[in-house]
PDB file of N, CA and C in Angstrom:
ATOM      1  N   UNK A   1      22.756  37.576  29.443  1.00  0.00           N
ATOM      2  CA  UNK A   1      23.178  36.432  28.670  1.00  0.00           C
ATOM      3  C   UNK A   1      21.978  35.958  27.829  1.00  0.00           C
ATOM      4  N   UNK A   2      22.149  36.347  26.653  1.00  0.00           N
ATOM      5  CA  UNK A   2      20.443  36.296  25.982  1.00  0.00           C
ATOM      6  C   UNK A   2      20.899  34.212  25.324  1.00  0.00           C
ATOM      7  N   UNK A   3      19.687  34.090  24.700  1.00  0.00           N
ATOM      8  CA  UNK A   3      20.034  32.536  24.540  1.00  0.00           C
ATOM      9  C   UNK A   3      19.723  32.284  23.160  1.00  0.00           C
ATOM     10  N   UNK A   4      20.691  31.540  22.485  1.00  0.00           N
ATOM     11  CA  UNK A   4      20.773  31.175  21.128  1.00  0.00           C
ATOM     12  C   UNK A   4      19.289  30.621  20.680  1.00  0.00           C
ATOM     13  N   UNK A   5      19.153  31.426  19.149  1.00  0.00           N
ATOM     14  CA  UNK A   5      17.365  30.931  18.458  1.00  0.00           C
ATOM     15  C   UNK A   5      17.998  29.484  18.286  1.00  0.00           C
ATOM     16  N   UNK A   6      16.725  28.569  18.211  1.00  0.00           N
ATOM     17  CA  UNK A   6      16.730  27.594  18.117  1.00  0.00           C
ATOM     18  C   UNK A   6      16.415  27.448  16.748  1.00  0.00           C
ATOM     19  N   UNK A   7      17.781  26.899  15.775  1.00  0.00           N
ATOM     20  CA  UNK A   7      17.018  26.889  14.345  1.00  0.00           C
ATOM     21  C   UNK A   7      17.506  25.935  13.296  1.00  0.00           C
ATOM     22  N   UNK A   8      16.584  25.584  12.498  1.00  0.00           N
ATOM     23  CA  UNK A   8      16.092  24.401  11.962  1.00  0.00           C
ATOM     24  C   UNK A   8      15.580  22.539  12.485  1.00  0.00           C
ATOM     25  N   UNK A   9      14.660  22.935  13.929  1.00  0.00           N
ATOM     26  CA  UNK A   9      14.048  22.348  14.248  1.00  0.00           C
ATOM     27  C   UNK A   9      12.909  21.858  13.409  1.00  0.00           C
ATOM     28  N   UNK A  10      12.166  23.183  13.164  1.00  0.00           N
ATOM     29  CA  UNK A  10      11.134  22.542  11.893  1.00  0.00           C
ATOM     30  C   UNK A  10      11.176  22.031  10.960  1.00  0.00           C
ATOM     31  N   UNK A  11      12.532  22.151  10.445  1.00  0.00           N
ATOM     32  CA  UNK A  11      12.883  21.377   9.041  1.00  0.00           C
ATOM     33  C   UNK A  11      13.352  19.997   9.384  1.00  0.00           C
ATOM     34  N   UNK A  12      13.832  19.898  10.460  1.00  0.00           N
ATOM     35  CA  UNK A  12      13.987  18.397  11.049  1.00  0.00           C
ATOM     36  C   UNK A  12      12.690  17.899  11.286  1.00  0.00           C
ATOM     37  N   UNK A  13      11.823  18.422  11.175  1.00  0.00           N
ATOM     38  CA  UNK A  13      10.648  17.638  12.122  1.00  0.00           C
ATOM     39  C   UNK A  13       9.430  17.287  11.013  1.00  0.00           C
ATOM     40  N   UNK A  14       9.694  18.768   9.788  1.00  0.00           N
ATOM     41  CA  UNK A  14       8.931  18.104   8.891  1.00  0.00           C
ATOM     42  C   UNK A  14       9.256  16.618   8.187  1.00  0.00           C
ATOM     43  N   UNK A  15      10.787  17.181   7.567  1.00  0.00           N
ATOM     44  CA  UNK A  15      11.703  15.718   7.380  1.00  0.00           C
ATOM     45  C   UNK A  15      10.873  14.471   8.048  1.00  0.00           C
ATOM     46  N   UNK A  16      11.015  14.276   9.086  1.00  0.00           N
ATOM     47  CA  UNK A  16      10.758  13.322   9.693  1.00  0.00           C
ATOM     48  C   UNK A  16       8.726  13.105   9.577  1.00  0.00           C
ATOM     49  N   UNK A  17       8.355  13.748   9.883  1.00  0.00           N
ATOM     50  CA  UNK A  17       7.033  13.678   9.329  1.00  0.00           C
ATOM     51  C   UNK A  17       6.756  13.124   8.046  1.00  0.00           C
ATOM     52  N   UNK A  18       7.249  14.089   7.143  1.00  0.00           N
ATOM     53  CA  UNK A  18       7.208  13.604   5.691  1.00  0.00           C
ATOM     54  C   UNK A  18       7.723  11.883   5.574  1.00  0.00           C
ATOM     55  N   UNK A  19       9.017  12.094   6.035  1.00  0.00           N
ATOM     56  CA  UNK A  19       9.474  10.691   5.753  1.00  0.00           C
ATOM     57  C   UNK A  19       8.122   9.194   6.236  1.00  0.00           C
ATOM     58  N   UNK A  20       8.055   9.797   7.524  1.00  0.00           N
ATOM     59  CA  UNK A  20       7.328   8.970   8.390  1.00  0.00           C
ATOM     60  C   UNK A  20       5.920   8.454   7.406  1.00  0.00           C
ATOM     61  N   UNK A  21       5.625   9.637   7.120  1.00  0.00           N
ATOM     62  CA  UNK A  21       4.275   9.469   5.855  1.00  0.00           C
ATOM     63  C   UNK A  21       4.176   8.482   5.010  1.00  0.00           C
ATOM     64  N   UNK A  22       5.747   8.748   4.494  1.00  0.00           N
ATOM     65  CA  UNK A  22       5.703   8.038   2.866  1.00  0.00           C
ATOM     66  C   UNK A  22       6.150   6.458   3.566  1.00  0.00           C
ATOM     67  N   UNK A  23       6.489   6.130   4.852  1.00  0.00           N
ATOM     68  CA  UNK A  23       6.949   4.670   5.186  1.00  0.00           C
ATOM     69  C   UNK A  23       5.468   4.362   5.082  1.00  0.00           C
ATOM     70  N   UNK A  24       4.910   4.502   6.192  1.00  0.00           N
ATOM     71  CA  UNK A  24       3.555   4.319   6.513  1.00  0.00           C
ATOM     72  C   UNK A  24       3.250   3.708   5.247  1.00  0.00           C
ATOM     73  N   UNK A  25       2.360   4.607   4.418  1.00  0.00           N
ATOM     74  CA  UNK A  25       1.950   4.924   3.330  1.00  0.00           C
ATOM     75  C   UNK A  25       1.863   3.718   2.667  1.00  0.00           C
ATOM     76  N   UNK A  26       3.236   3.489   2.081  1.00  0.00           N
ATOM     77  CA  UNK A  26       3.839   2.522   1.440  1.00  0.00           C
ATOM     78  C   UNK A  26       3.868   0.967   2.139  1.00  0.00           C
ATOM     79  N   UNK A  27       4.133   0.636   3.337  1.00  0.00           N
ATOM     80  CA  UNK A  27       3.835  -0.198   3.916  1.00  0.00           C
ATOM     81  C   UNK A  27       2.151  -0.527   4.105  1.00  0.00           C
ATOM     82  N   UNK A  28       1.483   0.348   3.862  1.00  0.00           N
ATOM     83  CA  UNK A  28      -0.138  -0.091   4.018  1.00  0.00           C
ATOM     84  C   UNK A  28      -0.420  -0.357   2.691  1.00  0.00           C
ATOM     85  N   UNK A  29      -0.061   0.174   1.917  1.00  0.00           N
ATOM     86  CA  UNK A  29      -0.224   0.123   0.281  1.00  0.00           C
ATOM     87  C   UNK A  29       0.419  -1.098  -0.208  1.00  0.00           C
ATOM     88  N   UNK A  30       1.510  -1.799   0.127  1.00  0.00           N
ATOM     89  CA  UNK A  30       1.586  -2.943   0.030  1.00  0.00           C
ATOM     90  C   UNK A  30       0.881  -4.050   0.628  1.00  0.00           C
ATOM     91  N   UNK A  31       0.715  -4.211   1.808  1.00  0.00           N
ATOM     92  CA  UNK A  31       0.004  -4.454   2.777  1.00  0.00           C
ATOM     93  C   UNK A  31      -1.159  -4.589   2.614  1.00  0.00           C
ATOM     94  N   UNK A  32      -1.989  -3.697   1.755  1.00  0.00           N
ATOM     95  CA  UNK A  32      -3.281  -4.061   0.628  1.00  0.00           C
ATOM     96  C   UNK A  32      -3.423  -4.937  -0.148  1.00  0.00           C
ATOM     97  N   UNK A  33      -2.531  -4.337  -1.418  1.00  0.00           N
ATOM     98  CA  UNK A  33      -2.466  -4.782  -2.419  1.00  0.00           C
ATOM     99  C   UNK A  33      -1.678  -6.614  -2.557  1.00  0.00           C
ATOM    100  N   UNK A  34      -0.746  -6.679  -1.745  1.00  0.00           N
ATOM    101  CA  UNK A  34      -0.711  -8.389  -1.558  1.00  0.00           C
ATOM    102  C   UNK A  34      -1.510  -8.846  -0.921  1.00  0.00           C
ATOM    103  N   UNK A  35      -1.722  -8.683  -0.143  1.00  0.00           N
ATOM    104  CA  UNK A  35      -2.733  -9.247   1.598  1.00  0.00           C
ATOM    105  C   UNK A  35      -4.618  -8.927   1.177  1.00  0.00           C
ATOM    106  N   UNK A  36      -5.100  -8.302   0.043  1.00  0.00           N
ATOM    107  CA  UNK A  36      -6.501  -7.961  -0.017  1.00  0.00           C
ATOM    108  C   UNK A  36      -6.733  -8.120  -1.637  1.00  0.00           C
ATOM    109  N   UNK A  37      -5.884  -7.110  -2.317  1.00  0.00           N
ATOM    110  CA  UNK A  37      -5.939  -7.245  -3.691  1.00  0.00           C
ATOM    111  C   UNK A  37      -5.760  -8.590  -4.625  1.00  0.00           C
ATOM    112  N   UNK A  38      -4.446  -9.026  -4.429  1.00  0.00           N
ATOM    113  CA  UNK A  38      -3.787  -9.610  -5.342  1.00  0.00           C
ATOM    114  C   UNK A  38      -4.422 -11.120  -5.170  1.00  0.00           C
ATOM    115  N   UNK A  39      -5.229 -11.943  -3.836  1.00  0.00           N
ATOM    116  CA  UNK A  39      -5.953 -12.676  -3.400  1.00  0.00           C
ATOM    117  C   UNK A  39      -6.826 -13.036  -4.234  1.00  0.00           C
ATOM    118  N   UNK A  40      -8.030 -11.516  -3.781  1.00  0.00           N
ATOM    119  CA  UNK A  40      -9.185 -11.738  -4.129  1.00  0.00           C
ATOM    120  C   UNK A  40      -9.726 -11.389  -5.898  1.00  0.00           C
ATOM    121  N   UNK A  41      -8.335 -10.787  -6.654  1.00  0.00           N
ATOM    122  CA  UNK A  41      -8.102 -10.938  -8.243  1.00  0.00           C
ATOM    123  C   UNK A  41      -7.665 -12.466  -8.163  1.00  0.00           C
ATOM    124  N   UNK A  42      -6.663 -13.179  -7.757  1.00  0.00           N
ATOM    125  CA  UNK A  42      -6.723 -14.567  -8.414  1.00  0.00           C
ATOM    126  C   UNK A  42      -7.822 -15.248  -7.988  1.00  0.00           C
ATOM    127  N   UNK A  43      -8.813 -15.153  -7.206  1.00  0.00           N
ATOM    128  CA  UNK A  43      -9.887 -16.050  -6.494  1.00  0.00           C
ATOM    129  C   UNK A  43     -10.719 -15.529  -7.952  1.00  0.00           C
ATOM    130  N   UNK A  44     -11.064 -14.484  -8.403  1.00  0.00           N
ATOM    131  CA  UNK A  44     -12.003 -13.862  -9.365  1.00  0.00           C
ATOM    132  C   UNK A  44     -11.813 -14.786 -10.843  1.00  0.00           C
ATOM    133  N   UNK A  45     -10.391 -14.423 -11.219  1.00  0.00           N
ATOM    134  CA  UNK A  45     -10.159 -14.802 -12.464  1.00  0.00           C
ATOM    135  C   UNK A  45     -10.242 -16.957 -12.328  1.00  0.00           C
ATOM    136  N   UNK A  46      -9.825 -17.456 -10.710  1.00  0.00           N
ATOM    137  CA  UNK A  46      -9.967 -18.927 -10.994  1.00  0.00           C
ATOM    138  C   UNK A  46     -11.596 -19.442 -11.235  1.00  0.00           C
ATOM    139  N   UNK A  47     -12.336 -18.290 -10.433  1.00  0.00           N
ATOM    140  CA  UNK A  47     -13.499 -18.322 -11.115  1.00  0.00           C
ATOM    141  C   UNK A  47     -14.290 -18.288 -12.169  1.00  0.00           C
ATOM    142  N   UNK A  48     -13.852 -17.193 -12.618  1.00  0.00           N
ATOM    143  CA  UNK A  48     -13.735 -17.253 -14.183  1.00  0.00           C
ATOM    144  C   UNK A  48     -13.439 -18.339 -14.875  1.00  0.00           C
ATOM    145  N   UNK A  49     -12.309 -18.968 -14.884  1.00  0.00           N
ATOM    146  CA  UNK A  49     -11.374 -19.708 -15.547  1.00  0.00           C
ATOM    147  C   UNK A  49     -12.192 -20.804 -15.382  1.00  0.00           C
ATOM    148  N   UNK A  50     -13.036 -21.457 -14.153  1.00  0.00           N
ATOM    149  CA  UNK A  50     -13.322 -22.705 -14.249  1.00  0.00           C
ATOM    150  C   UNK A  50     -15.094 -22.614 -15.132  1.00  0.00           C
ATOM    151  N   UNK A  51     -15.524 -21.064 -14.963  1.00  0.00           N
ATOM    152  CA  UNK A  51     -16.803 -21.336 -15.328  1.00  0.00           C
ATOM    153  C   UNK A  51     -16.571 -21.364 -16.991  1.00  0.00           C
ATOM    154  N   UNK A  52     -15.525 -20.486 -17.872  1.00  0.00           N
ATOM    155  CA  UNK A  52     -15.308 -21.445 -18.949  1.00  0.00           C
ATOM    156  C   UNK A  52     -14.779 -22.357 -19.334  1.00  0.00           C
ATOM    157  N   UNK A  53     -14.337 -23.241 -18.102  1.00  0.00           N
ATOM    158  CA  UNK A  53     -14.025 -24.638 -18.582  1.00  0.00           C
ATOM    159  C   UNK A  53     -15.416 -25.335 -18.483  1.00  0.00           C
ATOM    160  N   UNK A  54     -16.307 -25.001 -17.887  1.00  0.00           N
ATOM    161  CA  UNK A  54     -17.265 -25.566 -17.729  1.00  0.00           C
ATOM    162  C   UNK A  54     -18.204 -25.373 -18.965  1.00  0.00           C
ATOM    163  N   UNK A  55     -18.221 -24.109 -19.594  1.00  0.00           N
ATOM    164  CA  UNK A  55     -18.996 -23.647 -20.544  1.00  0.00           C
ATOM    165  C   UNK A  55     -18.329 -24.769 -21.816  1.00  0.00           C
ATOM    166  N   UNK A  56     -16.890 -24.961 -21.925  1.00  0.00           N
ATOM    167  CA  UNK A  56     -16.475 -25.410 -22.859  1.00  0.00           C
ATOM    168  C   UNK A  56     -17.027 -27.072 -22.807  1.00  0.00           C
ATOM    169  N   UNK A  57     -16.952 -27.810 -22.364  1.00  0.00           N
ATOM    170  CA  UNK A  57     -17.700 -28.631 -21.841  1.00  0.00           C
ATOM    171  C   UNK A  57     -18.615 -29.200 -22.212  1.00  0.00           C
ATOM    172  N   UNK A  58     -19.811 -28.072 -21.368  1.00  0.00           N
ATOM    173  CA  UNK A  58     -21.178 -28.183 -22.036  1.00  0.00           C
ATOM    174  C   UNK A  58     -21.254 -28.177 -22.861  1.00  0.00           C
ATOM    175  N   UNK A  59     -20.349 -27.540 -24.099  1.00  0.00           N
ATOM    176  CA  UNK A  59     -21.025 -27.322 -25.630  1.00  0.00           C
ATOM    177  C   UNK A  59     -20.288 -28.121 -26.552  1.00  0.00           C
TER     178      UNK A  59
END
């Protein structure tokens, strides 16, 4: 009684790998970019913004 190949396991598993990747991925990449990026660009530019209000000012 020989026993049936087992087949398309790997293609399920890359699937799922792959998929798993691109969640990840994407969830850290957002997860950056609001939570680290998008912060410390408006902290930059209010900086900016006030040192030429200040420049304007002075002169």
């Amino acid at each position: 009684m020989p026993i049936a190949p087992i087949v398309g396991k790997l293609r399920k598993r890359l699937i799922l790998d792959i998929s798993t990747a691109f969640g990840l991925g994407l969830t850290a990449g957002y997860g950056y970019w609001y939570g680290v990026h998008v912060p410390s660009a408006r902290q930059r530019d209010e900086f900016y913004r006030r040192l030429e209000e200040q420049k304007n000012l002075a002169a």
